[in-house]
PDB file of N, CA and C in Angstrom:
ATOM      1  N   UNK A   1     122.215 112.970 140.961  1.00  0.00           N
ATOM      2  CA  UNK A   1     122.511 111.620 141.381  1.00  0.00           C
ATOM      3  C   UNK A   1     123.142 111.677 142.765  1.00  0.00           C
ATOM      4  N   UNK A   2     122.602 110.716 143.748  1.00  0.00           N
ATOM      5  CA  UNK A   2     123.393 110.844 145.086  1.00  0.00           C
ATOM      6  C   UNK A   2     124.068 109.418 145.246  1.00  0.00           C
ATOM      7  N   UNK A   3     125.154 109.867 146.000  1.00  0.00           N
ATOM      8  CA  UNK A   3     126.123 108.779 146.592  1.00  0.00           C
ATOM      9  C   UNK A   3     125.883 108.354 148.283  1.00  0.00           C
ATOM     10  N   UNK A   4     125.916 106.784 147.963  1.00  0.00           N
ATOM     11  CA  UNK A   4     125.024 106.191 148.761  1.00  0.00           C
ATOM     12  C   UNK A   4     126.390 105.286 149.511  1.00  0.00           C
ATOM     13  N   UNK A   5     126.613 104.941 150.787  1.00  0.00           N
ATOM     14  CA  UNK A   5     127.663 104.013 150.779  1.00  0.00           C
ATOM     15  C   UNK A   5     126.904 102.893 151.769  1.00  0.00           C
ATOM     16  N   UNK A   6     127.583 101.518 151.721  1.00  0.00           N
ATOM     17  CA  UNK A   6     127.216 100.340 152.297  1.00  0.00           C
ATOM     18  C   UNK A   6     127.814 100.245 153.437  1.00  0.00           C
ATOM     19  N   UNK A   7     126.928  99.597 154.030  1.00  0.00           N
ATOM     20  CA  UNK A   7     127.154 100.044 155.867  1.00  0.00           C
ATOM     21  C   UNK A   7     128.000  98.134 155.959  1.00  0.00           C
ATOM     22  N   UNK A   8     128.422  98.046 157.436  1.00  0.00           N
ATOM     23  CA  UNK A   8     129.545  97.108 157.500  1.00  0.00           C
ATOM     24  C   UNK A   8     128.571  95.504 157.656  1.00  0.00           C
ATOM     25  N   UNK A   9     126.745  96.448 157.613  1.00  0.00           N
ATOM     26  CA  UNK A   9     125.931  94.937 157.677  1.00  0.00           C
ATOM     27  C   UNK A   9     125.328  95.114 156.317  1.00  0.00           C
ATOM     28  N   UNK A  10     125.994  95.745 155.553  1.00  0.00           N
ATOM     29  CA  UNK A  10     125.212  95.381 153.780  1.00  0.00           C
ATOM     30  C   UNK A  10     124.230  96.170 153.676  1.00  0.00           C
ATOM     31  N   UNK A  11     123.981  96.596 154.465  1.00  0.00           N
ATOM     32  CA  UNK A  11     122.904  97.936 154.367  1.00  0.00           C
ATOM     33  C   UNK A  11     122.891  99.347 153.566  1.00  0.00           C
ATOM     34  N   UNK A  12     122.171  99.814 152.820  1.00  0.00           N
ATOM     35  CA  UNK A  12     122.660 100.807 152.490  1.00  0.00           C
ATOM     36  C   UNK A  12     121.166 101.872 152.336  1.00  0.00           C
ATOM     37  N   UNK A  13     121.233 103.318 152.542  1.00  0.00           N
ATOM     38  CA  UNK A  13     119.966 104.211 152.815  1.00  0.00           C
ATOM     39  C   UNK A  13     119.480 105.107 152.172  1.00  0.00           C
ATOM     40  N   UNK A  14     118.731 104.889 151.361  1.00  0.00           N
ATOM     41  CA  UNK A  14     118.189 105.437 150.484  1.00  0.00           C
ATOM     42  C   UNK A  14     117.501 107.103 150.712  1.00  0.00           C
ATOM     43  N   UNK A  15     118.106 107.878 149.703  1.00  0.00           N
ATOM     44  CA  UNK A  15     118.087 109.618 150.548  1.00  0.00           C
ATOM     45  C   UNK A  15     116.627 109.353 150.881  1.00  0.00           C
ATOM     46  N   UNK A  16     116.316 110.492 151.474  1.00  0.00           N
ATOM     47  CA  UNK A  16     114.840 111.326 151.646  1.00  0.00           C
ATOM     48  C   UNK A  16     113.952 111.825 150.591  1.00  0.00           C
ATOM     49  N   UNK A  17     114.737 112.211 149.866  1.00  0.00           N
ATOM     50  CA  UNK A  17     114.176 112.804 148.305  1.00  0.00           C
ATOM     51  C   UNK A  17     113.239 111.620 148.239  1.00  0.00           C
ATOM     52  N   UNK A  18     114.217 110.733 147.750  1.00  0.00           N
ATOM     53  CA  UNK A  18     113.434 109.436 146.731  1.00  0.00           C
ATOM     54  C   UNK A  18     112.321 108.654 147.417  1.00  0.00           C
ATOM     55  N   UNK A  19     112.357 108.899 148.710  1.00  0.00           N
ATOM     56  CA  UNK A  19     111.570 107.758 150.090  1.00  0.00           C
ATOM     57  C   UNK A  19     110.477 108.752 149.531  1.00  0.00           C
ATOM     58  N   UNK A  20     110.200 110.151 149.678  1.00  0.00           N
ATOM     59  CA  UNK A  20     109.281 111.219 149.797  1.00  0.00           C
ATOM     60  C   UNK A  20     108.842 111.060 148.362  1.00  0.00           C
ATOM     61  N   UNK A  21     109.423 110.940 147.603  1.00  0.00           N
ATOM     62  CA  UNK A  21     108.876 111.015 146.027  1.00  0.00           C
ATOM     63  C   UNK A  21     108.429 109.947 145.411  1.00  0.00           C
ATOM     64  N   UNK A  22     108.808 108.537 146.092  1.00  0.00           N
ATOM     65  CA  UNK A  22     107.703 107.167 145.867  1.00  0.00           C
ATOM     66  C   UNK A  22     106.951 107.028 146.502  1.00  0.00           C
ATOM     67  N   UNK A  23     107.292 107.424 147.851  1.00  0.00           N
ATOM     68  CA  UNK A  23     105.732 107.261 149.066  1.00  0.00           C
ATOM     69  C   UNK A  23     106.622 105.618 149.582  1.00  0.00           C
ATOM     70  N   UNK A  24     107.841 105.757 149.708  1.00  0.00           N
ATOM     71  CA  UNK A  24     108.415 104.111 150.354  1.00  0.00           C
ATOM     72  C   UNK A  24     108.287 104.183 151.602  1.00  0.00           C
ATOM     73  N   UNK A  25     108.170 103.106 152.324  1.00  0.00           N
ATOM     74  CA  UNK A  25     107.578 102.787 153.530  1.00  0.00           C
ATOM     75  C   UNK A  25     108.562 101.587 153.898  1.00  0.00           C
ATOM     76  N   UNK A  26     108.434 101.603 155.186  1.00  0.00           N
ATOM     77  CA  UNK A  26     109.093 100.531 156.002  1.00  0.00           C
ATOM     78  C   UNK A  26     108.370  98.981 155.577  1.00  0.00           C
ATOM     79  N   UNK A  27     109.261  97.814 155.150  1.00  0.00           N
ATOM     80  CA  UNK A  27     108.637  96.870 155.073  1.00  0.00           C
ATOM     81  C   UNK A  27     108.233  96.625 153.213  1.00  0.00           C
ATOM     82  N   UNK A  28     108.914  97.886 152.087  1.00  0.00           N
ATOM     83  CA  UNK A  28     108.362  97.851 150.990  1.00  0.00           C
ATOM     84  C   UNK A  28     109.544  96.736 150.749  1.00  0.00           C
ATOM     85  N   UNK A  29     108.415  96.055 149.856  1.00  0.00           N
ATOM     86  CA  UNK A  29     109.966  95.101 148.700  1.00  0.00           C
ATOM     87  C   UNK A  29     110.436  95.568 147.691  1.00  0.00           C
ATOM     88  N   UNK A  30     111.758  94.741 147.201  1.00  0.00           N
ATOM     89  CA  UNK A  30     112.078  95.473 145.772  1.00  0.00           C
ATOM     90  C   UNK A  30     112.756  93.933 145.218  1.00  0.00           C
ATOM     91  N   UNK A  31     112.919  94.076 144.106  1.00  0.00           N
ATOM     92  CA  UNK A  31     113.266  92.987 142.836  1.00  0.00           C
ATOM     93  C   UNK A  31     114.749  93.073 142.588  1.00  0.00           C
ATOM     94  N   UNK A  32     115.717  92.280 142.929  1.00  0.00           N
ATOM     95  CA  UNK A  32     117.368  93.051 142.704  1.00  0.00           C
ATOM     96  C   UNK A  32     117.497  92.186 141.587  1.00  0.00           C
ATOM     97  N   UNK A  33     117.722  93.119 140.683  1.00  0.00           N
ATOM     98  CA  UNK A  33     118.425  92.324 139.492  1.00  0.00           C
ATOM     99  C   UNK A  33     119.766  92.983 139.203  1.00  0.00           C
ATOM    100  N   UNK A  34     120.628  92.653 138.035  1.00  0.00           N
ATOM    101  CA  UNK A  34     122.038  92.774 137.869  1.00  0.00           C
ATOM    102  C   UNK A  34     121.808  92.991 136.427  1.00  0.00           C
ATOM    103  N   UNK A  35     122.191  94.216 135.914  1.00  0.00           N
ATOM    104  CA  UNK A  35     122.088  94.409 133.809  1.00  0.00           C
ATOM    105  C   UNK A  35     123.721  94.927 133.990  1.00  0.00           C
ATOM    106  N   UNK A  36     124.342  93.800 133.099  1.00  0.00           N
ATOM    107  CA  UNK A  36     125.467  94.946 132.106  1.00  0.00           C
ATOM    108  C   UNK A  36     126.509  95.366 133.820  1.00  0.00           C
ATOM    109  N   UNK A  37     126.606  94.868 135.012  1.00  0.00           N
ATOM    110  CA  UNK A  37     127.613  95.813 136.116  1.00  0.00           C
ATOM    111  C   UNK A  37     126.715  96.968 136.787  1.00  0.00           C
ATOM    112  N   UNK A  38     125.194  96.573 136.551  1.00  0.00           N
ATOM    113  CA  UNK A  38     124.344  97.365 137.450  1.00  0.00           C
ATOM    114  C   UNK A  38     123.337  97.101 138.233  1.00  0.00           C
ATOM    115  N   UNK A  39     122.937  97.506 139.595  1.00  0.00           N
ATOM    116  CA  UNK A  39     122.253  96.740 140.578  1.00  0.00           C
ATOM    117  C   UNK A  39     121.155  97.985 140.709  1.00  0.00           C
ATOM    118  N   UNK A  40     120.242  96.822 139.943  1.00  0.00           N
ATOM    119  CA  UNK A  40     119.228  97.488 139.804  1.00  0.00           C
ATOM    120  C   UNK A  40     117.788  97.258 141.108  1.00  0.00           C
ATOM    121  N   UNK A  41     117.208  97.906 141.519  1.00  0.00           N
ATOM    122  CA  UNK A  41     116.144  98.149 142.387  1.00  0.00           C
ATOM    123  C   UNK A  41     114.758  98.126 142.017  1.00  0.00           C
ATOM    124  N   UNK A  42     113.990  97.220 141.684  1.00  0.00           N
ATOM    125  CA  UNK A  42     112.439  97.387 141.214  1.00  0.00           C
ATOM    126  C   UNK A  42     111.522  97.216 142.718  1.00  0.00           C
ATOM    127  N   UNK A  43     110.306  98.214 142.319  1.00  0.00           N
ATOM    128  CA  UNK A  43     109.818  98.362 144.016  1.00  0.00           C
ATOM    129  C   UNK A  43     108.434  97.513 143.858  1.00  0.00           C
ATOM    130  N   UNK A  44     108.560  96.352 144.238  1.00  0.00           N
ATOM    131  CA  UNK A  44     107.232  95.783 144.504  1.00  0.00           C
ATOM    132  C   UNK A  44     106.473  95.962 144.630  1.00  0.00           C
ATOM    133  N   UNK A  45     104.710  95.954 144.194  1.00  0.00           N
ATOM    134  CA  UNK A  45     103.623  96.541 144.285  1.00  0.00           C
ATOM    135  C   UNK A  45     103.414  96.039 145.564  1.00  0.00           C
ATOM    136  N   UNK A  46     102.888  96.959 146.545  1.00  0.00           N
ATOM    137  CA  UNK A  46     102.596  96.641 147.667  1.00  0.00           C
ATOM    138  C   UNK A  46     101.003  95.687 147.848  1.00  0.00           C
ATOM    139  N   UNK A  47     100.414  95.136 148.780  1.00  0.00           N
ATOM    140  CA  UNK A  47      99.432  94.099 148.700  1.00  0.00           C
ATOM    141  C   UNK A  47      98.430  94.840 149.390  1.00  0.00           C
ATOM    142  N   UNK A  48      97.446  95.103 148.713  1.00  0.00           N
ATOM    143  CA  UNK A  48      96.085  95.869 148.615  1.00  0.00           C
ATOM    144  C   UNK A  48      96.017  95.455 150.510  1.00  0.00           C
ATOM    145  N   UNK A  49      96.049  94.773 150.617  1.00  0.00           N
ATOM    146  CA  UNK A  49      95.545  94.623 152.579  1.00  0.00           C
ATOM    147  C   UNK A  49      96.571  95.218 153.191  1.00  0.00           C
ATOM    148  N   UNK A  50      97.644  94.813 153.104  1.00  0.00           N
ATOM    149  CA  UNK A  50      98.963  95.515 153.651  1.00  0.00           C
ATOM    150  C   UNK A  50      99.264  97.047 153.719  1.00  0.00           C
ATOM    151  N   UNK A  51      99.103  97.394 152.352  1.00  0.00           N
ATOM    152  CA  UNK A  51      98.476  99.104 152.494  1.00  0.00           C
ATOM    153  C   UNK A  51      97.949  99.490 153.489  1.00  0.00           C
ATOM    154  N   UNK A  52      96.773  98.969 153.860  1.00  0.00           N
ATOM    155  CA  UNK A  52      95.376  99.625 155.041  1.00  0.00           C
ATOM    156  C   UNK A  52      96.312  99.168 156.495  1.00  0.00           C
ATOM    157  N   UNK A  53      97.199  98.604 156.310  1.00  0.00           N
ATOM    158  CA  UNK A  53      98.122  98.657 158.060  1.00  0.00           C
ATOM    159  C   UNK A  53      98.098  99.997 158.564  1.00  0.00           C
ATOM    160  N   UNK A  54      97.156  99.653 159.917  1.00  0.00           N
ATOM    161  CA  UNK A  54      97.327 101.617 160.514  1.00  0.00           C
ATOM    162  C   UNK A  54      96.927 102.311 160.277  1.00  0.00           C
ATOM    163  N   UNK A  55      96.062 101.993 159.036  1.00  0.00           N
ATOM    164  CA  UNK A  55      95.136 103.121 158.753  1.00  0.00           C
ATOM    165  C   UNK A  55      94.296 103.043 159.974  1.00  0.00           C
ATOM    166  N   UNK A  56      93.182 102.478 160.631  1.00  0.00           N
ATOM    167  CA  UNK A  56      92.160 102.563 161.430  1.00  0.00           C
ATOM    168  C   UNK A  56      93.153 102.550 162.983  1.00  0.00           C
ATOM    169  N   UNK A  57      93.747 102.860 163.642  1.00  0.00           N
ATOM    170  CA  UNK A  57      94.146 102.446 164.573  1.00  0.00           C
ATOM    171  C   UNK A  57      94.110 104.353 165.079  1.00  0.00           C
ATOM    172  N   UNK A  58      93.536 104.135 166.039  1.00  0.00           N
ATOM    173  CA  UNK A  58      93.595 104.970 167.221  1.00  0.00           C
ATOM    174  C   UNK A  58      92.027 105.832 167.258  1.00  0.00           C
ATOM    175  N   UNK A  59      91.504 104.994 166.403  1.00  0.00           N
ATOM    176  CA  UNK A  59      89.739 104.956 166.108  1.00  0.00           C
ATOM    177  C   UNK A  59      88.514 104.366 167.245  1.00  0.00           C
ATOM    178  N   UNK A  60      89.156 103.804 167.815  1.00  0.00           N
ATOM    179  CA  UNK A  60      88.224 102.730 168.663  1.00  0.00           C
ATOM    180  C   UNK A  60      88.924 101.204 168.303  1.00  0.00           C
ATOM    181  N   UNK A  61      87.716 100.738 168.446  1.00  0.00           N
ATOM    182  CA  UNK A  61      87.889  99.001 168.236  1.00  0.00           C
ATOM    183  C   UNK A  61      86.779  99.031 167.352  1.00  0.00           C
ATOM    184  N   UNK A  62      87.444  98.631 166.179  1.00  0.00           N
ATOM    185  CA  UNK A  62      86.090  97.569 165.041  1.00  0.00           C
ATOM    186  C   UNK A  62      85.250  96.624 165.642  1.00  0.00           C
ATOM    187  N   UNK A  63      85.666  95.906 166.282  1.00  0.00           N
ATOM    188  CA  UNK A  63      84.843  94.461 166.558  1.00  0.00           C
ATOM    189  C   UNK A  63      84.692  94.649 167.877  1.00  0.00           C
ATOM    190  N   UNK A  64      84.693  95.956 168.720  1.00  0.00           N
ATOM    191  CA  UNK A  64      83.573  96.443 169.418  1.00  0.00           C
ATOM    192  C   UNK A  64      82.764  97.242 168.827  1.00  0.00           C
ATOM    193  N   UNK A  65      82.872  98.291 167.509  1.00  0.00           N
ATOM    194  CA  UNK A  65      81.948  98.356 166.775  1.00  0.00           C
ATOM    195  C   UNK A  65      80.869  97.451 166.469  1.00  0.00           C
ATOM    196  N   UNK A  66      81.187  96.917 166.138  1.00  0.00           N
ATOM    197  CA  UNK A  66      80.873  95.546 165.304  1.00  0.00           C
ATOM    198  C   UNK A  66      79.490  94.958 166.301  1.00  0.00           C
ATOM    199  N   UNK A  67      80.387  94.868 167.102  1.00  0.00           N
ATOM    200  CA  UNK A  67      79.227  94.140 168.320  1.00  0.00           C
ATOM    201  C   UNK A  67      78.123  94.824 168.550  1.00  0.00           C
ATOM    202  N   UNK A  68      78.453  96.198 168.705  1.00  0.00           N
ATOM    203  CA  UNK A  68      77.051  97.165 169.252  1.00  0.00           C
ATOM    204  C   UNK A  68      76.222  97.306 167.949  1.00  0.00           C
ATOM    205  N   UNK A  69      76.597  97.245 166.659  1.00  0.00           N
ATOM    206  CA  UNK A  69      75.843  97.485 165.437  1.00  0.00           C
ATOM    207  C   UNK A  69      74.968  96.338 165.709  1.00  0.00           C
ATOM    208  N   UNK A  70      75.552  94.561 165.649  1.00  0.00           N
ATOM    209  CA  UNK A  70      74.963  93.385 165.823  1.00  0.00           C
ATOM    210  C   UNK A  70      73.880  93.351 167.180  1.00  0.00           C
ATOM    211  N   UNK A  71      73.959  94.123 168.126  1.00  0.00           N
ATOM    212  CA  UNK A  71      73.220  94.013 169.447  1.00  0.00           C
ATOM    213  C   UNK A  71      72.254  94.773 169.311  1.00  0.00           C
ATOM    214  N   UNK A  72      72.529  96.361 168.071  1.00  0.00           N
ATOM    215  CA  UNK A  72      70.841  96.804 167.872  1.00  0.00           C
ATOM    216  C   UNK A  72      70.314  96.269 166.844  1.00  0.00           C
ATOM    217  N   UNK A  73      70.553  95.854 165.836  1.00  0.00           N
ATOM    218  CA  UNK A  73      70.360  94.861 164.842  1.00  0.00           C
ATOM    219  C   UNK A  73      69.286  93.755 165.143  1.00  0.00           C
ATOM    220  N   UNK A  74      69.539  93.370 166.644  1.00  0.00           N
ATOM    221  CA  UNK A  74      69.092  92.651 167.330  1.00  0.00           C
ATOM    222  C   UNK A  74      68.166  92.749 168.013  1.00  0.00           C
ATOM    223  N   UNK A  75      68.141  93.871 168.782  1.00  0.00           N
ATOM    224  CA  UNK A  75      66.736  94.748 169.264  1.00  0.00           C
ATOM    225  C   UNK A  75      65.901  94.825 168.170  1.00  0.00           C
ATOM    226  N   UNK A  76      66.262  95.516 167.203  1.00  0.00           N
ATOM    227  CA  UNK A  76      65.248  95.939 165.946  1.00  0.00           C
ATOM    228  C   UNK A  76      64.601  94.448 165.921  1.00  0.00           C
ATOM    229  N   UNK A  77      65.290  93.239 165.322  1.00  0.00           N
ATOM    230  CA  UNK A  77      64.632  92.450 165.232  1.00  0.00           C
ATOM    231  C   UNK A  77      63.448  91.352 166.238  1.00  0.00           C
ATOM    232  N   UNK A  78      63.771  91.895 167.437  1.00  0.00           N
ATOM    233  CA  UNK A  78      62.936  91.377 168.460  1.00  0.00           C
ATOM    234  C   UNK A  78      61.768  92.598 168.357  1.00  0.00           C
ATOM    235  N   UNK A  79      62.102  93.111 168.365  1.00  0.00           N
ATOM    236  CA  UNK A  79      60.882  94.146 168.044  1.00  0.00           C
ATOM    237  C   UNK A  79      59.844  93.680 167.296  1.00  0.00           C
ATOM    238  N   UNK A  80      60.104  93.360 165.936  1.00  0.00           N
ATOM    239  CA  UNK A  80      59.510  93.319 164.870  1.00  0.00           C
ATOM    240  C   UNK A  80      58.931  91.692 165.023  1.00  0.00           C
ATOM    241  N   UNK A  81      59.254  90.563 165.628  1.00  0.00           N
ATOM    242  CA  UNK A  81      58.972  89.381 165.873  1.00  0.00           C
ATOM    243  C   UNK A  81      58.055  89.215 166.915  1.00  0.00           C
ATOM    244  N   UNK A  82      57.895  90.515 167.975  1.00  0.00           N
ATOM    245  CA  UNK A  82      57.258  90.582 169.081  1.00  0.00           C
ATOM    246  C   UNK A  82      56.661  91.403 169.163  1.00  0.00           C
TER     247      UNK A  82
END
């Protein structure tokens, strides 16, 4: 068990162990409830889109992807009409 203390803005920091052993991330929520004189922590399921933050980034641009897929897409089909 580790001892945790509250900072002078209510803050308080949760070791490394536990961050590394849930996979917690900046921005996770949690549920504070109170049982019996105890402050309890439930960790919010994170939101299936919110997850994929950052995943693709330093890839290119999608929707310059996007465009060049749509522009031969486009050839092909002038082709085939002409």
């Amino acid at each position: 068990m580790d001892l945790i203390t509250l900072s002078s803005k209510g803050q308080i920091v949760i070791p490394r162990e536990i961050l590394q052993k849930y996979n917690l991330k900046k921005g996770d929520r949690f549920l504070v409830t109170v049982e019996n004189d105890r402050i309890i922590l439930e960790l919010k399921e994170r939101h299936p889109i919110l997850a994929l933050r950052g995943a693709f980034s330093g890839k290119g641009s999608l929707t310059r992807a996007l465009l060049q897929e749509r522009k031969a897409e486009s050839k092909l089909e002038s082709g085939r009409n002409g």
